[in-house]
Protein backbone atom coordinates (compact mmCIF):
# COMPACT_ATOMS: atom_id res chain seq x y z
CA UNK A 1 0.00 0.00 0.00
CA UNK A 2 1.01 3.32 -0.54
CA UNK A 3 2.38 5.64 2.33
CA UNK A 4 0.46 9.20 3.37
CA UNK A 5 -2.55 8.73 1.10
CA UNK A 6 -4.97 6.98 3.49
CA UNK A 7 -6.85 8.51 6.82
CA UNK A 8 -6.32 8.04 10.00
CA UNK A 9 -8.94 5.04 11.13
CA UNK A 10 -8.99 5.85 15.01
CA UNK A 11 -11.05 4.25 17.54
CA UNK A 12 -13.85 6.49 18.48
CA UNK A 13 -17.17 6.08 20.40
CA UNK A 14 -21.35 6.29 19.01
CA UNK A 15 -23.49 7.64 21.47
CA UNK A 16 -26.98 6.79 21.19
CA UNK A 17 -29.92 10.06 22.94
CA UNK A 18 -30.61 6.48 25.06
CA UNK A 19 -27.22 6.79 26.81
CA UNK A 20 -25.86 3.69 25.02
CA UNK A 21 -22.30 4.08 23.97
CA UNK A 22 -20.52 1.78 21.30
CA UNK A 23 -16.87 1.63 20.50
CA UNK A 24 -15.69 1.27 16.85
CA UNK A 25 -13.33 2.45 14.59
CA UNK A 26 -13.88 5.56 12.08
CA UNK A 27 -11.95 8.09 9.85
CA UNK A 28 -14.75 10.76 11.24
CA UNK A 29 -14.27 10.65 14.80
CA UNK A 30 -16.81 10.55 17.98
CA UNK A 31 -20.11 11.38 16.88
CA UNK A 32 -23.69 11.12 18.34
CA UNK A 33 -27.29 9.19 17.06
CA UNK A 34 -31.09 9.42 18.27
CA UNK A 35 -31.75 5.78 17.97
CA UNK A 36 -29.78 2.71 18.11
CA UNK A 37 -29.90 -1.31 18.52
CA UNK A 38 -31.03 -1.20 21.81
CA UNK A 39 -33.33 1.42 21.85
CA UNK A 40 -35.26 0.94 18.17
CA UNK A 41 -38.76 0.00 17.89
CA UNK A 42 -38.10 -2.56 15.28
CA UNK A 43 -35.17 -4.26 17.43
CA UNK A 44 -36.60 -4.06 20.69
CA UNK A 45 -40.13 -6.07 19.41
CA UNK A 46 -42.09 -2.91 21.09
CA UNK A 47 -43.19 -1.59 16.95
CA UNK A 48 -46.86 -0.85 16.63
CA UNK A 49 -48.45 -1.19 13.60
CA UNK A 50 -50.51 1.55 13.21
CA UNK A 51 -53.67 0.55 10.78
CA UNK A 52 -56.01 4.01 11.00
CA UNK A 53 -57.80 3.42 7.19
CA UNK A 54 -57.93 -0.93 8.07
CA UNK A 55 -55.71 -1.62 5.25
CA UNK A 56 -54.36 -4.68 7.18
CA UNK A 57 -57.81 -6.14 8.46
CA UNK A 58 -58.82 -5.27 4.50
CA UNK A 59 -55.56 -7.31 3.24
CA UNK A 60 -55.95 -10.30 5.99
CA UNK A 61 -59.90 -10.50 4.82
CA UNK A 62 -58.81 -10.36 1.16
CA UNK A 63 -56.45 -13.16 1.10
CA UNK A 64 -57.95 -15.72 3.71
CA UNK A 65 -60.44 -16.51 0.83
CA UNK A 66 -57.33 -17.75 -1.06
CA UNK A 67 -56.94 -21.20 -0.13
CA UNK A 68 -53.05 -22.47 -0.05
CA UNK A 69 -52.55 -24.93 -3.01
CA UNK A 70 -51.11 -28.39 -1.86
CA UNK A 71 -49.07 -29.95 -4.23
């Protein structure tokens, strides 16, 4: 590889608004987030689905009529 051409890749830390802090490595340096692994909805299981218009009692009703084929 050449010499002088690449950035420094120092270990810096990810803060998270939760107070969780990660350590990694990064040409950019410390920097902060509003959500993370172990605060997100999605990764946590705590997401709500939130169905104001019924779209997903509309799509459940529409396809239970469809029987599964068995082949």
């Amino acid at each position: 590889m050449k010499e002088k051409i690449h950035p420094k890749y120092n270990i810096c830390q990810i803060r998270c608004a939760c107070g969780n802090v990660v350590e990694t490595r990064s040409t950019r340096g410390d920097f902060a987030t509003e959500v993370c692994g172990a605060c997100h909805p999605f990764y946590t299981g705590k997401q709500k689905i939130m169905d104001t218009a019924g779209r997903v009692d509309r799509f459940r009703k529409r396809y239970e009529k469809i029987a599964p084929r068995a082949k």
